[in-house]
Each structure stands twice: as structure tokens, then as C-alpha cells.
N, C-alpha and C. Protein backbone atom coordinates (compact mmCIF):
# COMPACT_ATOMS: atom_id res chain seq x y z
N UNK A 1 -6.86 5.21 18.31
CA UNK A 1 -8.00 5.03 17.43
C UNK A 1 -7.51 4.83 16.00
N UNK A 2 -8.08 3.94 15.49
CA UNK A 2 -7.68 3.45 13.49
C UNK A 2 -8.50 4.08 13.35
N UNK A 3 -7.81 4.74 11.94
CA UNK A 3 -8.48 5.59 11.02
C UNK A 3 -9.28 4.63 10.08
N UNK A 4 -10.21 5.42 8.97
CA UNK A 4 -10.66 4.76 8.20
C UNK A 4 -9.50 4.53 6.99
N UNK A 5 -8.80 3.24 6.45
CA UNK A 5 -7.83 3.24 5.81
C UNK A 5 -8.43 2.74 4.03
N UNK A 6 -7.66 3.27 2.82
CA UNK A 6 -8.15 2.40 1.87
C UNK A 6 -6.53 2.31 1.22
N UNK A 7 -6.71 1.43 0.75
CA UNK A 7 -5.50 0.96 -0.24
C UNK A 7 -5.19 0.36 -1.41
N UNK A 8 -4.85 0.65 -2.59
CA UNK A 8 -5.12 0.54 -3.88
C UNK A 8 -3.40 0.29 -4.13
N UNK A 9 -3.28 -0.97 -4.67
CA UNK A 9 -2.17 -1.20 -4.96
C UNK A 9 -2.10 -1.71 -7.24
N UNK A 10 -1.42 -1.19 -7.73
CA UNK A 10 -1.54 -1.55 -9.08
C UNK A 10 -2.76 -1.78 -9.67
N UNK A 11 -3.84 -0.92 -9.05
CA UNK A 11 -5.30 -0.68 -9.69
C UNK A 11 -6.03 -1.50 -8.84
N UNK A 12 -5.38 -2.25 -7.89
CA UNK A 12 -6.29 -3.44 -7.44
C UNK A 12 -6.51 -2.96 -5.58
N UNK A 13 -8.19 -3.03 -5.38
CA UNK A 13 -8.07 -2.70 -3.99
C UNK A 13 -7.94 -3.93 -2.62
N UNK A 14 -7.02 -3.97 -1.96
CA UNK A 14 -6.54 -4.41 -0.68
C UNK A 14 -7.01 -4.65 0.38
N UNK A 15 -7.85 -5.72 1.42
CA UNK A 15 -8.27 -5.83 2.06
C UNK A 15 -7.22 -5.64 3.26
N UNK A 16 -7.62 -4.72 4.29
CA UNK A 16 -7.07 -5.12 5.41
C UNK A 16 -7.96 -5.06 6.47
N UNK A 17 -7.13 -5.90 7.35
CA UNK A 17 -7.98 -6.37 8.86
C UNK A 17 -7.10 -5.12 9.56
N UNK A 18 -8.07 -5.46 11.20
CA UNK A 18 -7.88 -4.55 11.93
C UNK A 18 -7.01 -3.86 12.02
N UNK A 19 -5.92 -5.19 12.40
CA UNK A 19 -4.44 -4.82 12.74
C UNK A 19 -3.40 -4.34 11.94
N UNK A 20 -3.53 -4.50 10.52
CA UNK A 20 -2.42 -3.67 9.68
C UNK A 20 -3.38 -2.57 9.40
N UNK A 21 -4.42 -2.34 9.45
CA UNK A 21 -5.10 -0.76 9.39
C UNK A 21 -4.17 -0.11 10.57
N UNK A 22 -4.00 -0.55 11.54
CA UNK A 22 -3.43 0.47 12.62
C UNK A 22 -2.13 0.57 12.63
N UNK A 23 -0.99 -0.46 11.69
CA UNK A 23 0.12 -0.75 12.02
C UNK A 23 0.14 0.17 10.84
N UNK A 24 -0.61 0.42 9.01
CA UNK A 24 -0.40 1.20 8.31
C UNK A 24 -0.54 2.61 9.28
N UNK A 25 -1.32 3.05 9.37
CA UNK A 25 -1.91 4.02 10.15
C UNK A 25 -1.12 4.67 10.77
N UNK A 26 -0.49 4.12 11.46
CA UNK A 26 0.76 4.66 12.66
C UNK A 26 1.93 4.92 12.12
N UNK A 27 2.37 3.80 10.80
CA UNK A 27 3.52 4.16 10.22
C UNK A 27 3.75 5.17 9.20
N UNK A 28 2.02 5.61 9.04
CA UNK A 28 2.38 6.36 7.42
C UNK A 28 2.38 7.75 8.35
N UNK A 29 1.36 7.57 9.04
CA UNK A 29 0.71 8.84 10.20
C UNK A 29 2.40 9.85 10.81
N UNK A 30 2.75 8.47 11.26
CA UNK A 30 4.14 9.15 12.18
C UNK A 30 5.53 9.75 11.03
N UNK A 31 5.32 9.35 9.63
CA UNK A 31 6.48 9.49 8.76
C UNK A 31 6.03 11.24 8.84
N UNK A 32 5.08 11.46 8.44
CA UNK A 32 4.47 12.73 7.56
C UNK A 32 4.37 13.45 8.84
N UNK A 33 3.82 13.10 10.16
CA UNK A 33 3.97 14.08 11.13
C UNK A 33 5.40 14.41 11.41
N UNK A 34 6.32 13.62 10.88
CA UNK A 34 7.93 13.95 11.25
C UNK A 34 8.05 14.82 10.68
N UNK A 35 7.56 15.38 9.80
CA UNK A 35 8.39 16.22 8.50
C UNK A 35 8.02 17.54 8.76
N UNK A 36 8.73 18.48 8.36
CA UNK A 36 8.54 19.84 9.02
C UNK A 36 7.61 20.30 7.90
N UNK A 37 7.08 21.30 8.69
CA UNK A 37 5.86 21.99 8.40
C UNK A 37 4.52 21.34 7.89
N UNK A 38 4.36 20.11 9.03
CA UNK A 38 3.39 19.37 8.53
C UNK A 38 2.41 19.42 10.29
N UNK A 39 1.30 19.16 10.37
CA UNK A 39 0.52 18.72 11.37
C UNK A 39 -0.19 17.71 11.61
N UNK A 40 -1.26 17.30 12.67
CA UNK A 40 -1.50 16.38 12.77
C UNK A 40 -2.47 15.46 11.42
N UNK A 41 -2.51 14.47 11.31
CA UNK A 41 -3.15 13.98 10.74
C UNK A 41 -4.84 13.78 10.59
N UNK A 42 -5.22 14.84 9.86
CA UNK A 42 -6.82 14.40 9.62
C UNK A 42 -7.47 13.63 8.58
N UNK A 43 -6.68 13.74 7.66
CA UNK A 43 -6.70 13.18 6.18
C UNK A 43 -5.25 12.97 5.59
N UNK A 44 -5.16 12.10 4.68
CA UNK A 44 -3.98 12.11 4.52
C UNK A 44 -3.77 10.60 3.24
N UNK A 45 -3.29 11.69 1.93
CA UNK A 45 -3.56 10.78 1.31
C UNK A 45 -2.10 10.29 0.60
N UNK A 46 -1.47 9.41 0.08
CA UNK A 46 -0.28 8.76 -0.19
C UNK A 46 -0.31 8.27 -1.22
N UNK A 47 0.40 8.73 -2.41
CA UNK A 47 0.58 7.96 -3.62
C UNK A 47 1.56 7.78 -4.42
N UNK A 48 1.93 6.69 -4.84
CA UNK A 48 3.18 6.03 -5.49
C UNK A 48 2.93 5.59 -6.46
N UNK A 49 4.20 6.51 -7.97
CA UNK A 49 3.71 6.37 -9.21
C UNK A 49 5.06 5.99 -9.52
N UNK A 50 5.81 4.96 -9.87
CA UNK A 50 7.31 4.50 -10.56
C UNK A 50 7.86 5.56 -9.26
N UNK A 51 8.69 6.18 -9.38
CA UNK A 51 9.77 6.75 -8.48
C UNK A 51 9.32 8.26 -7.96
N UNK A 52 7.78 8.54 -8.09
CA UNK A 52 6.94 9.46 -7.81
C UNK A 52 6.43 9.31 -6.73
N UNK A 53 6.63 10.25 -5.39
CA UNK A 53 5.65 10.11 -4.36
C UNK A 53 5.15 11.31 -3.89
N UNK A 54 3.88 11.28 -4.15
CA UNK A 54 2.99 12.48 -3.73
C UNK A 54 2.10 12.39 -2.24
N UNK A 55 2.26 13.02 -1.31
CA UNK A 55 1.79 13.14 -0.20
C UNK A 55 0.70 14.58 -0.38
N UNK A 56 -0.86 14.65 0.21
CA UNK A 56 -1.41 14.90 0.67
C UNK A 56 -1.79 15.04 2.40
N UNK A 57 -2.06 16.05 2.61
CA UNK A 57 -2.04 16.24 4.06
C UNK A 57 -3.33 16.88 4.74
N UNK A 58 -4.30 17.07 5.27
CA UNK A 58 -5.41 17.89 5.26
C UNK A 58 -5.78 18.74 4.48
N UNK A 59 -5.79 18.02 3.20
CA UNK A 59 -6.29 18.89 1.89
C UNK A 59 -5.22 19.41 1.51
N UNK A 60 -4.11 19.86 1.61
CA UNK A 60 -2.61 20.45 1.28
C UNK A 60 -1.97 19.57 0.94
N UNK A 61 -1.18 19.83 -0.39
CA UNK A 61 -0.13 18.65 -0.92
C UNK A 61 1.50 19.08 -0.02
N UNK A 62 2.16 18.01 0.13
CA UNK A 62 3.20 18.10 1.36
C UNK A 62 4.21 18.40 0.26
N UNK A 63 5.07 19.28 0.67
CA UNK A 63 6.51 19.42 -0.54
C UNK A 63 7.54 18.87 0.04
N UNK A 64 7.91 17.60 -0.55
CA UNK A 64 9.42 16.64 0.01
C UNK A 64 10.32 16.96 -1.07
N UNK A 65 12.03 16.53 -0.81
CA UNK A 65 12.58 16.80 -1.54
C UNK A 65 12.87 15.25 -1.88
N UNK A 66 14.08 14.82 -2.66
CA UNK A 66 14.17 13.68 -3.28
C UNK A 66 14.25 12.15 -2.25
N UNK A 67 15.08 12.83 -1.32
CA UNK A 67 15.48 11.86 0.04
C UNK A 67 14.82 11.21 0.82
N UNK A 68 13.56 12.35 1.38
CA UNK A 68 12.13 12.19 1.78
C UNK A 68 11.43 11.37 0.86
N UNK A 69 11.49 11.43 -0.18
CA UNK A 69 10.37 10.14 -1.65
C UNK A 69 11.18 8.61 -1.33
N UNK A 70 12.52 9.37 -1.33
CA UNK A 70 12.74 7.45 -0.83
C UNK A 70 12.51 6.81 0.04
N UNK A 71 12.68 7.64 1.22
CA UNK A 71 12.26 7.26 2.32
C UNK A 71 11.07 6.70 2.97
N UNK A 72 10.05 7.42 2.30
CA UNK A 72 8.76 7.45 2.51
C UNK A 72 8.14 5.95 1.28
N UNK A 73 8.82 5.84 0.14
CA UNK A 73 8.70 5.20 -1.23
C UNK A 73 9.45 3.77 -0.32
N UNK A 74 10.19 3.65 -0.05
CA UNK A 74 10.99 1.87 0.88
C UNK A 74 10.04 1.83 1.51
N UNK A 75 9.94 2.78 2.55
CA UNK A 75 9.34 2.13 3.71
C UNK A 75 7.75 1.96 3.78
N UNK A 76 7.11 2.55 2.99
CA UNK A 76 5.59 2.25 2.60
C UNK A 76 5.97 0.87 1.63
N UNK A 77 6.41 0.60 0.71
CA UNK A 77 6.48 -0.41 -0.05
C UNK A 77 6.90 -1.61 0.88
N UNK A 78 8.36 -1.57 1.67
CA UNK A 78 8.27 -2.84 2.72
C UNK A 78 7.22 -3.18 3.62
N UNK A 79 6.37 -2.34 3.43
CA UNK A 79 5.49 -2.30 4.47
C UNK A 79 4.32 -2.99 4.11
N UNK A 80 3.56 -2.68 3.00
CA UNK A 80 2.64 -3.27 1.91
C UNK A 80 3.16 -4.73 0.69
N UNK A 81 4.40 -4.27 1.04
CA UNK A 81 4.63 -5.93 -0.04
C UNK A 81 4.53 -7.46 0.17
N UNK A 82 4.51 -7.32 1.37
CA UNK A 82 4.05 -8.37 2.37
C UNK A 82 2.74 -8.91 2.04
N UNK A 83 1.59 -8.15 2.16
CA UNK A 83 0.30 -8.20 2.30
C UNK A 83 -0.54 -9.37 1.62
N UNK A 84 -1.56 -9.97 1.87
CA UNK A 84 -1.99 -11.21 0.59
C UNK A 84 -3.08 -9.66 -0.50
N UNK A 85 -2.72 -10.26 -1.86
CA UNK A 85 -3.24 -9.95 -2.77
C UNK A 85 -2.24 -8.73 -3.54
N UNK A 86 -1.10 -8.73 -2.76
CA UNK A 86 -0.03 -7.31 -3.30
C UNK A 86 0.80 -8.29 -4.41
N UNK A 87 1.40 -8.09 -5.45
CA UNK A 87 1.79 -8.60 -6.26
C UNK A 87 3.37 -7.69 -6.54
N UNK A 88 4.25 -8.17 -6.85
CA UNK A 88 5.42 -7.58 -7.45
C UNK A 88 5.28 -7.70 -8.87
N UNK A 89 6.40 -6.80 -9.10
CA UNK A 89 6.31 -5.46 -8.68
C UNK A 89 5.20 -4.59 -8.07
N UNK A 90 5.24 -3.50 -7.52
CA UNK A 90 4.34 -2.85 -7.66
C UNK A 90 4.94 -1.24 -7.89
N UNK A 91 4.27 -0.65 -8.90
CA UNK A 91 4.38 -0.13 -9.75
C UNK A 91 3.38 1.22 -9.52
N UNK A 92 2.40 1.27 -8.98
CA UNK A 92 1.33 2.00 -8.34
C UNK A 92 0.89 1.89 -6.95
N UNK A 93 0.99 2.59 -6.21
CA UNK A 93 0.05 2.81 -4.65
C UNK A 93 -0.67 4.26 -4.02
N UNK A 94 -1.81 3.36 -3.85
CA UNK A 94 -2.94 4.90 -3.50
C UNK A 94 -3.08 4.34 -2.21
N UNK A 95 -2.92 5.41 -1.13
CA UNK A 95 -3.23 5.20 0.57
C UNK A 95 -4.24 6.46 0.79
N UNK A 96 -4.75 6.06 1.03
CA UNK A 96 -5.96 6.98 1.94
C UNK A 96 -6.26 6.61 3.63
N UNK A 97 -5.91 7.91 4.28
CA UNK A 97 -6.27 7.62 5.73
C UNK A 97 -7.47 8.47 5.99
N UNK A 98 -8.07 8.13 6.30
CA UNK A 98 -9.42 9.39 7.06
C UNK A 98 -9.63 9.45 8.59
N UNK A 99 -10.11 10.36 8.96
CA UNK A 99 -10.97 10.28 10.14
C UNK A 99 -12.14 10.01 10.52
């Protein structure tokens, strides 16, 4: 099942179709369920500020250490830079997943 997804890239919001809702979905879903002391996904919100990444998790902010921001900071960005209407740099990203 796709979640309800929103995505805000450099102030500007992102249309997506079905299929990268579920391909985001799965990839952001499965990073953050990897990480210890985290659970399943009910909400789950993702944001990228210059070399800042803040994860939200069912209302709880997730504590990563530097390794985890990159990790999570590449692979959300290769993931979204692709997209029509994403522009480089990008410099800002807000992900919101819901249920």
C-alpha cells in the first residue's frame, strides 16, 4: 500500500505519480526502518537543510549520527534529482509520508 506522500524541494512543491510515490515510499520507509531503535512507519517526516538531515518518525525525532545524514542525504537526493520540476542544486528537501 502507498502512503500519502508530499514533497517540497527548494520551496517548490513536486508532483508525483503513482509509481515514484511507492518507489519514494519504500526507499525512505526501508532506510529509517533499518536504523536501530526505530519502528514501523506511520508517519514519517524527512528534511534536508545544506548538510542537515532531520528525520521524524511517528511524532519522535530519529537521532543519527554523521554517517547515517550522508547516507540517508545521497541517497534521498539521487533519488529525487531525477524528477521533472527538481532543479540543481538543491539546497532544501521536505518529505512527508503519511498513512
Amino acid at each position: 500500500m502507498t502512503r500519502q506522500i508530499s514533497l517540497t524541494v527548494n520551496s517548490a512543491p513536486i508532483s508525483l505519480d503513482y509509481f515514484v510515490q511507492g518507489f519514494v515510499d519504500h526507499t525512505v520507509s526501508g532506510m529509517v526502518e533499518a536504523l536501530e531503535t526505530t519502528e514501523p512507519v506511520k508517519t514519517l517526516s524527512l528534511s534536508i537543510d545544506g548538510d542537515q538531515v532531520a528525520i521524524t518518525l511517528n511524532s519522535r525525532p530519529v537521532t543519527i549520527n554523521a554517517f547515517v545524514m550522508k547516507i540517508v542525504k545521497s541517497t534521498t537526493l539521487g533519488m529525487i534529482s531525477p524528477l521533472k520540476g527538481v532543479s540543481a542544486p538543491v539546497n532544501q528537501l521536505k518529505l512527508d509520508v503519511t498513512r
